[in-house]
C-alpha atoms as a PDB file:
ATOM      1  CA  UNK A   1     -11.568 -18.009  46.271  1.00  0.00           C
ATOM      2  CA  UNK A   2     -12.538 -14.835  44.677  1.00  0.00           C
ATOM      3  CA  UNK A   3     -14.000 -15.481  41.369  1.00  0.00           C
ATOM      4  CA  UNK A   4     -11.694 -12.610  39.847  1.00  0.00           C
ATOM      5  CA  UNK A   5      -8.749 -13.250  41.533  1.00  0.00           C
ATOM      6  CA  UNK A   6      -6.794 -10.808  39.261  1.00  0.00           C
ATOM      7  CA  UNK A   7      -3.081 -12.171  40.696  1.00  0.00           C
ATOM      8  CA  UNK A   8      -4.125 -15.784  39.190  1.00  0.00           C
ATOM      9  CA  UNK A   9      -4.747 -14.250  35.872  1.00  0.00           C
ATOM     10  CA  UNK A  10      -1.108 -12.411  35.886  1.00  0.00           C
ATOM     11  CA  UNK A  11       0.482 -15.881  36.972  1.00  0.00           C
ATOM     12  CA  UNK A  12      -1.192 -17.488  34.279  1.00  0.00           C
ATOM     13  CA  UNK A  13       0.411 -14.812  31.975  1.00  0.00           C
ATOM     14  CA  UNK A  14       3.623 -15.080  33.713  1.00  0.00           C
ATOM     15  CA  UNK A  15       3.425 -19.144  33.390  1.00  0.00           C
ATOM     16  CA  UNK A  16       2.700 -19.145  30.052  1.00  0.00           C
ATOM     17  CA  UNK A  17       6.402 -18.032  29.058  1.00  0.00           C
ATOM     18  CA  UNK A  18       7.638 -20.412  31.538  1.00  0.00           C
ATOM     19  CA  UNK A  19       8.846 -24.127  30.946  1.00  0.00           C
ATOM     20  CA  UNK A  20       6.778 -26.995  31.325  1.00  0.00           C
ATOM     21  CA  UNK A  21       8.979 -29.503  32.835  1.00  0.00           C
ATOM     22  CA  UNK A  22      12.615 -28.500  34.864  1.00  0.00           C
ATOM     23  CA  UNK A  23      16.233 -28.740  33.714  1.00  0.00           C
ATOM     24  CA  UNK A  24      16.194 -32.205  36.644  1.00  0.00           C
ATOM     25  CA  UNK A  25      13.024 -33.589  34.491  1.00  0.00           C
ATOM     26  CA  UNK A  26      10.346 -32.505  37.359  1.00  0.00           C
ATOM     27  CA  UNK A  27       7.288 -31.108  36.230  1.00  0.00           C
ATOM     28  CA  UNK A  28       6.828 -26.810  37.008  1.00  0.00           C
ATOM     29  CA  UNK A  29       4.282 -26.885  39.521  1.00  0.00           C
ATOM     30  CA  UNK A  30       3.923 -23.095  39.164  1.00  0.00           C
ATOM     31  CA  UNK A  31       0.344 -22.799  37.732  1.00  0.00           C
ATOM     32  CA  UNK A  32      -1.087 -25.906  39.870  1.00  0.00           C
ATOM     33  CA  UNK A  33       0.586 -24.316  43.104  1.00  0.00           C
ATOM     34  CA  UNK A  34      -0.750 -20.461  41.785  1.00  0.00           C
ATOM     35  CA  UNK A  35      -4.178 -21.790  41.702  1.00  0.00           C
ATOM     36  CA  UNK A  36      -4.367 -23.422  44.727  1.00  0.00           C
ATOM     37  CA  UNK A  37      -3.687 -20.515  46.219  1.00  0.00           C
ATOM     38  CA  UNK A  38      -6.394 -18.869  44.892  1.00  0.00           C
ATOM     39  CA  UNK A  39      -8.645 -21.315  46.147  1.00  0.00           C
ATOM     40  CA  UNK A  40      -7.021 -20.970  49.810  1.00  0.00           C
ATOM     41  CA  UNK A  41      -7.585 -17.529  49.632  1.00  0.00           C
ATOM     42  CA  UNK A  42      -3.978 -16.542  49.626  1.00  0.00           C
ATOM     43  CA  UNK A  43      -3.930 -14.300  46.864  1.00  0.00           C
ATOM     44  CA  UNK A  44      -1.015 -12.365  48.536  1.00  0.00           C
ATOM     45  CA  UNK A  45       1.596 -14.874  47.615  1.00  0.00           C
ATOM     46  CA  UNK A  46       0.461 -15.762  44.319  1.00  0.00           C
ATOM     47  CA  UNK A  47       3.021 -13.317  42.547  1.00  0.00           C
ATOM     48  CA  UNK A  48       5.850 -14.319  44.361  1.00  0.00           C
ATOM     49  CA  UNK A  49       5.481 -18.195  43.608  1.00  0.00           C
ATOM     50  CA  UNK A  50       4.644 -17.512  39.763  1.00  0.00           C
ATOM     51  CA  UNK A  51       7.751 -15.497  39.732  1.00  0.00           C
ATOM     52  CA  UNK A  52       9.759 -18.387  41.488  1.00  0.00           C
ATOM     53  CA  UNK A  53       8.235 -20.676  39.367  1.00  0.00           C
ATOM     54  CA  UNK A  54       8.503 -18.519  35.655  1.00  0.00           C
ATOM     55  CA  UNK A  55      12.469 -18.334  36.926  1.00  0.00           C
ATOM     56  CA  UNK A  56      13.111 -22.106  37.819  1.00  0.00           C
ATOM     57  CA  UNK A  57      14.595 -23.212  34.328  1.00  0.00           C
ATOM     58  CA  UNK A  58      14.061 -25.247  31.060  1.00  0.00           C
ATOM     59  CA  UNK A  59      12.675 -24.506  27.558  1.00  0.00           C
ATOM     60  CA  UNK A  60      10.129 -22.073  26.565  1.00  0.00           C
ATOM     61  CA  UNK A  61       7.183 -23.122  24.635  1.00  0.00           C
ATOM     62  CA  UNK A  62       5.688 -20.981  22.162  1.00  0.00           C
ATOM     63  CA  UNK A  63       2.198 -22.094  20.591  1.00  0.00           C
ATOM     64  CA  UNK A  64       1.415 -21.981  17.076  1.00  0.00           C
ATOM     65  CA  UNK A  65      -1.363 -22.071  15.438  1.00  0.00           C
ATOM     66  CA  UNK A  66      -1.471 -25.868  13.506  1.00  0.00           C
ATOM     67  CA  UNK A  67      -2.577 -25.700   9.319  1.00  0.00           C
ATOM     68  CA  UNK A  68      -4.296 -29.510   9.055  1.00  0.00           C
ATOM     69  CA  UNK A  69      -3.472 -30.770  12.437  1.00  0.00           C
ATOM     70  CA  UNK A  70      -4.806 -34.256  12.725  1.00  0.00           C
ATOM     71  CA  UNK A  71      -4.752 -34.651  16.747  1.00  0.00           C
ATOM     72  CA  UNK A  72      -4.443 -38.734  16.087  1.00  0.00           C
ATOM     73  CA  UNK A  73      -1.750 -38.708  14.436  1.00  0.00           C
ATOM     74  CA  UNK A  74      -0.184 -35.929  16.915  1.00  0.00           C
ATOM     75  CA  UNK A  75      -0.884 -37.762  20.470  1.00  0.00           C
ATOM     76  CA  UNK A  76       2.009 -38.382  22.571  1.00  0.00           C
ATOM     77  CA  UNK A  77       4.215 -36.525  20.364  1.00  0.00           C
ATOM     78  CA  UNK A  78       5.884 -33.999  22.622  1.00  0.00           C
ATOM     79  CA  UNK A  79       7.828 -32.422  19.820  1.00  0.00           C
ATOM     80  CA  UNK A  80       4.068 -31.086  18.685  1.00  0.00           C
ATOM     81  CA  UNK A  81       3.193 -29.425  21.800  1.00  0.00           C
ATOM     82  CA  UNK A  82       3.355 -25.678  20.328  1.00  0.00           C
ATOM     83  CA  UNK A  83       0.517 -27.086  17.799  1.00  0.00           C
ATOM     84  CA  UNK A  84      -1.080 -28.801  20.643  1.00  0.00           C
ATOM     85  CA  UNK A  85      -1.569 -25.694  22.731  1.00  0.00           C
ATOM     86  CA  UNK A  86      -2.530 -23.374  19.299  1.00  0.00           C
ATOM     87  CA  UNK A  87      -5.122 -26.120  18.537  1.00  0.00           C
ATOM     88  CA  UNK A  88      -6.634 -26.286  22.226  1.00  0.00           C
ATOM     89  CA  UNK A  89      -6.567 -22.492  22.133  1.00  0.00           C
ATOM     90  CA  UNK A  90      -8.529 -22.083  19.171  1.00  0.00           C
ATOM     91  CA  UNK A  91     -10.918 -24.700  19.995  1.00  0.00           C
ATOM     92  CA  UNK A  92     -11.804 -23.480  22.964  1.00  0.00           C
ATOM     93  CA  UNK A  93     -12.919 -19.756  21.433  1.00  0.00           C
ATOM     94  CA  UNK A  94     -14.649 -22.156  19.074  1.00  0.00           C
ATOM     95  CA  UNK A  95     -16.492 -24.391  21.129  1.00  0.00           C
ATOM     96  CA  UNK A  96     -16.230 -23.089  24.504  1.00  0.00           C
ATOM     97  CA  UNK A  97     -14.217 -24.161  27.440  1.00  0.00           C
ATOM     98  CA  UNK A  98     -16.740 -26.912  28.873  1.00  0.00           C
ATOM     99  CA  UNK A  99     -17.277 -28.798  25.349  1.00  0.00           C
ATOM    100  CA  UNK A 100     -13.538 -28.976  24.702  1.00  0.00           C
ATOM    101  CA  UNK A 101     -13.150 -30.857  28.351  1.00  0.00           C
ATOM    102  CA  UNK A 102     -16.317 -32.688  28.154  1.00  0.00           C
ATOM    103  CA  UNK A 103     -15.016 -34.146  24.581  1.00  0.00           C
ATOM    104  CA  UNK A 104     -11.248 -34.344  25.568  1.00  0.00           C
ATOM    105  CA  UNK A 105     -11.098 -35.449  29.160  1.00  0.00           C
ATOM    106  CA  UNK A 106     -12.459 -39.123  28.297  1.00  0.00           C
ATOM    107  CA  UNK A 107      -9.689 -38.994  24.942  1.00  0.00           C
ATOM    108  CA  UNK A 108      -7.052 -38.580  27.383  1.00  0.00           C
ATOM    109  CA  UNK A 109      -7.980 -40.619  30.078  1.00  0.00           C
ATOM    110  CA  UNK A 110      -6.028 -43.750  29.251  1.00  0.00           C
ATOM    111  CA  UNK A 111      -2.709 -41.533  29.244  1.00  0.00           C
ATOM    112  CA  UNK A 112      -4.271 -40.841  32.891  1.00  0.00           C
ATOM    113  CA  UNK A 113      -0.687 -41.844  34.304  1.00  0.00           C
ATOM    114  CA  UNK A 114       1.456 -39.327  32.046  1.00  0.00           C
ATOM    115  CA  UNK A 115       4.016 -37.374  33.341  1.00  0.00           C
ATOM    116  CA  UNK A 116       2.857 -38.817  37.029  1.00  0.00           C
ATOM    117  CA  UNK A 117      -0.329 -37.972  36.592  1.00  0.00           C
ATOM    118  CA  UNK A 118       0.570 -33.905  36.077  1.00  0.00           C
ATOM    119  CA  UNK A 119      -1.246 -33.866  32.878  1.00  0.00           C
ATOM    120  CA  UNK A 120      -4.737 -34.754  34.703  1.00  0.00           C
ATOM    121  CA  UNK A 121      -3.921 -32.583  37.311  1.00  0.00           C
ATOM    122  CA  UNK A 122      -2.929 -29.248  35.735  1.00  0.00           C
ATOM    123  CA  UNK A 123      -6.154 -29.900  33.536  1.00  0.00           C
ATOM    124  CA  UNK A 124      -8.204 -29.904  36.612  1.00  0.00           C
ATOM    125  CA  UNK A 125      -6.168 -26.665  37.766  1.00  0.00           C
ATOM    126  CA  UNK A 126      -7.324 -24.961  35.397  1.00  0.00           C
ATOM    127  CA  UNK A 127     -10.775 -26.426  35.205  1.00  0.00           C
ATOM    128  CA  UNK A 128     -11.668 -25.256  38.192  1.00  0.00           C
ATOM    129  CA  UNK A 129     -10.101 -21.439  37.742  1.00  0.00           C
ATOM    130  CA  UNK A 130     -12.013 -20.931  34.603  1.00  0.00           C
ATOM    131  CA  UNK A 131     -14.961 -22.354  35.859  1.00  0.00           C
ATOM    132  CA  UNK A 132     -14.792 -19.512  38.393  1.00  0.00           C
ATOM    133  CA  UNK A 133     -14.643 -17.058  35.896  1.00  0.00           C
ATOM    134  CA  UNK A 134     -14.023 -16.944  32.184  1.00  0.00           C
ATOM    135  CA  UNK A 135     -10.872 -14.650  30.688  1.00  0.00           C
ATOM    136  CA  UNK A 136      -8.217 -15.223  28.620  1.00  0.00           C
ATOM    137  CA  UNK A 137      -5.419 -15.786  30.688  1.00  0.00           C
ATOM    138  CA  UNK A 138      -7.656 -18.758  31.796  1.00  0.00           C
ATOM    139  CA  UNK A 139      -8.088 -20.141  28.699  1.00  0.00           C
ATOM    140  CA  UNK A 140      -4.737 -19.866  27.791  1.00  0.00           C
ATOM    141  CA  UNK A 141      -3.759 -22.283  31.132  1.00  0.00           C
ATOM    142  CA  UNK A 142      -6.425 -24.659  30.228  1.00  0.00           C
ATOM    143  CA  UNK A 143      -5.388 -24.912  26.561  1.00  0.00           C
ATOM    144  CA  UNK A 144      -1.683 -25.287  28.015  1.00  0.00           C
ATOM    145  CA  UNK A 145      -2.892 -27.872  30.462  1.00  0.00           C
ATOM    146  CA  UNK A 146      -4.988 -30.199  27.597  1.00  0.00           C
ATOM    147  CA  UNK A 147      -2.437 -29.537  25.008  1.00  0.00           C
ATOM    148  CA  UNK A 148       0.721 -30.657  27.912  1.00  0.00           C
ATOM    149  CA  UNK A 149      -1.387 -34.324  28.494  1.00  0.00           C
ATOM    150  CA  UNK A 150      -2.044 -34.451  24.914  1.00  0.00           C
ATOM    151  CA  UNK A 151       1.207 -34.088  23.653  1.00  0.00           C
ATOM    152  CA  UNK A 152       2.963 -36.106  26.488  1.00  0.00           C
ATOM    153  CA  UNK A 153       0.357 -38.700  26.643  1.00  0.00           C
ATOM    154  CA  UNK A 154       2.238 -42.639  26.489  1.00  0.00           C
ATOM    155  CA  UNK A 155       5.749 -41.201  26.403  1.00  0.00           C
ATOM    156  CA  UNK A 156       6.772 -43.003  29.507  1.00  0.00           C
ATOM    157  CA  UNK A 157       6.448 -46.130  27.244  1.00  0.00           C
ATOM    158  CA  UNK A 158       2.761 -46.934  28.633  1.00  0.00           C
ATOM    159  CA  UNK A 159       0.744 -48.924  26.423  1.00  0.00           C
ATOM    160  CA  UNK A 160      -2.570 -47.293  24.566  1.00  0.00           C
ATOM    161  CA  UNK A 161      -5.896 -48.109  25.465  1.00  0.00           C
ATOM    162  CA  UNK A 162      -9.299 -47.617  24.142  1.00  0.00           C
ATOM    163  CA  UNK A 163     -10.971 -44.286  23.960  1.00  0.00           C
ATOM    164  CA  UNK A 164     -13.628 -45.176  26.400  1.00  0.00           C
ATOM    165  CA  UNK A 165     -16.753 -42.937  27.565  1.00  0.00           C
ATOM    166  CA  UNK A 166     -17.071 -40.606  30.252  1.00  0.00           C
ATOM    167  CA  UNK A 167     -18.232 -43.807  32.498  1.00  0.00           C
ATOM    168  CA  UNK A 168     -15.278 -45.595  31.501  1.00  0.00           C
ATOM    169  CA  UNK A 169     -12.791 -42.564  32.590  1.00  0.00           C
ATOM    170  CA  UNK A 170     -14.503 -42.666  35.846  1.00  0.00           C
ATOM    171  CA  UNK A 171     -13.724 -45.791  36.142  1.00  0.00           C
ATOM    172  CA  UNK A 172      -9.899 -45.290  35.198  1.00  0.00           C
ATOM    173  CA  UNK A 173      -9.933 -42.320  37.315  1.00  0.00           C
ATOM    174  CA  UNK A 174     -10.841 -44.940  40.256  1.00  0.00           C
ATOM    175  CA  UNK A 175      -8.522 -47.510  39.567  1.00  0.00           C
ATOM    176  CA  UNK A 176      -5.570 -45.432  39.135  1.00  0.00           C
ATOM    177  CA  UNK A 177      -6.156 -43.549  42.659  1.00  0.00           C
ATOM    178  CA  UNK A 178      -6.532 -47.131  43.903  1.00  0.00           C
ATOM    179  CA  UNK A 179      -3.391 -48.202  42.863  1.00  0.00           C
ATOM    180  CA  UNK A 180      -1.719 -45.052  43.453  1.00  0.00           C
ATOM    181  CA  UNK A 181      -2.755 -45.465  47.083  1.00  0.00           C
ATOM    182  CA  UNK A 182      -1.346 -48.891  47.406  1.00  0.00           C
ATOM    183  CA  UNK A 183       1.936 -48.449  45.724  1.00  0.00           C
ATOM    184  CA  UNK A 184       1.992 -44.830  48.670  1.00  0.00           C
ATOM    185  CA  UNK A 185       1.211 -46.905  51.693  1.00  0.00           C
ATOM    186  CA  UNK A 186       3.660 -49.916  50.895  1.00  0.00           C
ATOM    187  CA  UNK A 187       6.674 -46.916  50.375  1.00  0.00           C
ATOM    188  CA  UNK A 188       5.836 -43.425  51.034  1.00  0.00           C
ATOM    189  CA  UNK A 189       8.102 -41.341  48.605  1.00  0.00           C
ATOM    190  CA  UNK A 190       7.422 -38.449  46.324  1.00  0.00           C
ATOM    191  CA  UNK A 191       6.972 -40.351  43.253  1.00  0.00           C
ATOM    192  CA  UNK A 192       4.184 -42.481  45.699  1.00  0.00           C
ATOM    193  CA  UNK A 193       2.874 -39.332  47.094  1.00  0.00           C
ATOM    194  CA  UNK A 194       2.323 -38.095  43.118  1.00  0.00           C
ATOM    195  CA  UNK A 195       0.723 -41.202  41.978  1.00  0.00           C
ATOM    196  CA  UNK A 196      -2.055 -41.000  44.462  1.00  0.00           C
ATOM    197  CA  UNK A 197      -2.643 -37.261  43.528  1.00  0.00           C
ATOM    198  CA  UNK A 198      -5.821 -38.540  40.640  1.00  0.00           C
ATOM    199  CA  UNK A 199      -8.018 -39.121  43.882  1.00  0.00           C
ATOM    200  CA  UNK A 200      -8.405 -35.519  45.081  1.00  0.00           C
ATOM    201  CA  UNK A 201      -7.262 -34.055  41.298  1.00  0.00           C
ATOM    202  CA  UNK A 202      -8.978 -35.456  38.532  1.00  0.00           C
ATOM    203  CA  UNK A 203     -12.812 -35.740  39.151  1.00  0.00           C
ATOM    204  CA  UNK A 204     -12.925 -33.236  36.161  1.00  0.00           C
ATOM    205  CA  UNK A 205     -15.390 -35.775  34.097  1.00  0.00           C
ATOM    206  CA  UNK A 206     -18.625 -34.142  32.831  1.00  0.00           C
ATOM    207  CA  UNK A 207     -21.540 -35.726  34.749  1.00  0.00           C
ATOM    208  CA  UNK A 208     -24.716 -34.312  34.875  1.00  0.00           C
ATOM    209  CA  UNK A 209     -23.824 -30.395  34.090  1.00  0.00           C
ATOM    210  CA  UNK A 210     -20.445 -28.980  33.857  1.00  0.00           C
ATOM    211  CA  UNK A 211     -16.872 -30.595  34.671  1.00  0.00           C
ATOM    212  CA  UNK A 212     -16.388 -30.707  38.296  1.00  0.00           C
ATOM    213  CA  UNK A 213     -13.042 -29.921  39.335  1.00  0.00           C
ATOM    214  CA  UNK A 214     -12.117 -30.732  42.986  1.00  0.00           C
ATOM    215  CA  UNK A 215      -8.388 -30.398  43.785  1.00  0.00           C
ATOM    216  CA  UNK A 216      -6.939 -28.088  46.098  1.00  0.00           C
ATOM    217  CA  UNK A 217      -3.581 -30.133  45.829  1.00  0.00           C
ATOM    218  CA  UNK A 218      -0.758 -30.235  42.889  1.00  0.00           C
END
């Protein structure tokens, strides 16, 4: 991948007026599938795929910028994603891109199944873009992606879990590709396919250094 890539930064622009989730209740792939196109070196057909995507349907988000957001009291509640995204934004300029996912990554972890797992992944999307190289269109997908799993996190009824360290969302990370690989080879579908996506997606956990990011699939 090119580390400037300037067609990913214009999707990014382009997704950020487009929905998160589709009129059938799909999530919009369109920034996961724009960035992994950057990494495959097919820069050529990034515009055409963030148009198809920006086009495919469902509401707009705007961010705002939250007055005394208290992010406990906000998790899972999807009606809060414009604050969300403002608050992710803002802490990122704040704190930098790395500390935000280094603090937040482990926070979100036991939501790790949210929205089949398209939380984690768009997170580790963008991860790995702005890792390449810093702008603002980048920033803006990451604080999209963190403030999406945030806002959706539990709202598939799962039950809440601990806020764990890093080593503990390792260890979810591992258990839910596990079981996501079990539940694909006893019946292959879409939904299976999805729910074994963590294993190649989500190995975004600060170790020794920066987040690692490691998907080239969405």
């Amino acid at each position: 991948m090119s580390e400037t890539t300037p067609a990913l930064d214009e999707a990014f622009e382009r997704m950020a007026a487009a929905s998160f989730e589709l009129p059938n209740g799909f999530v919009n792939h369109g920034a996961m599938a724009c960035e992994a196109l950057a990494v495959l070196d097919c820069a050529d057909d990034i515009d055409s795929w963030a148009r198809r995507f920006a086009r495919a349907g469902g509401a707009r988000i705007e961010p705002v910028a939250p007055a005394g957001f208290e992010w406990r009291q906000a998790l899972g509640a999807y009606d809060r994603l414009p604050e969300w995204i403002g608050y992710f934004a803002r802490a990122i300029d704040d704190q930098g891109w790395a500390g935000v996912v280094q603090a937040w990554v482990p926070r979100l972890m036991p939501a790790l199944r949210t929205a089949l797992f398209h939380g984690a992944i768009r997170t580790a999307h963008a991860v790995r873009a702005i890792d390449a190289v810093d702008t603002a269109p980048r920033r803006g997908e990451l604080a999209r992606a963190l403030g999406y799993w945030a806002a959706a996190r539990y709202r598939a009824g799962q039950p809440a879990g601990p806020h764990g360290p890093a080593e503990d969302a390792r260890a979810a990370v591992v258990r839910a590709a596990a079981d996501g690989a079990r539940r694909y080879l006893a019946r292959p579908t879409k939904l299976s396919t999805d729910s074994k996506s963590p294993a190649l997606t989500t190995w975004i956990i600060p170790g020794n250094g920066s987040p690692m990011p490691m998907s080239t699939t969405c």
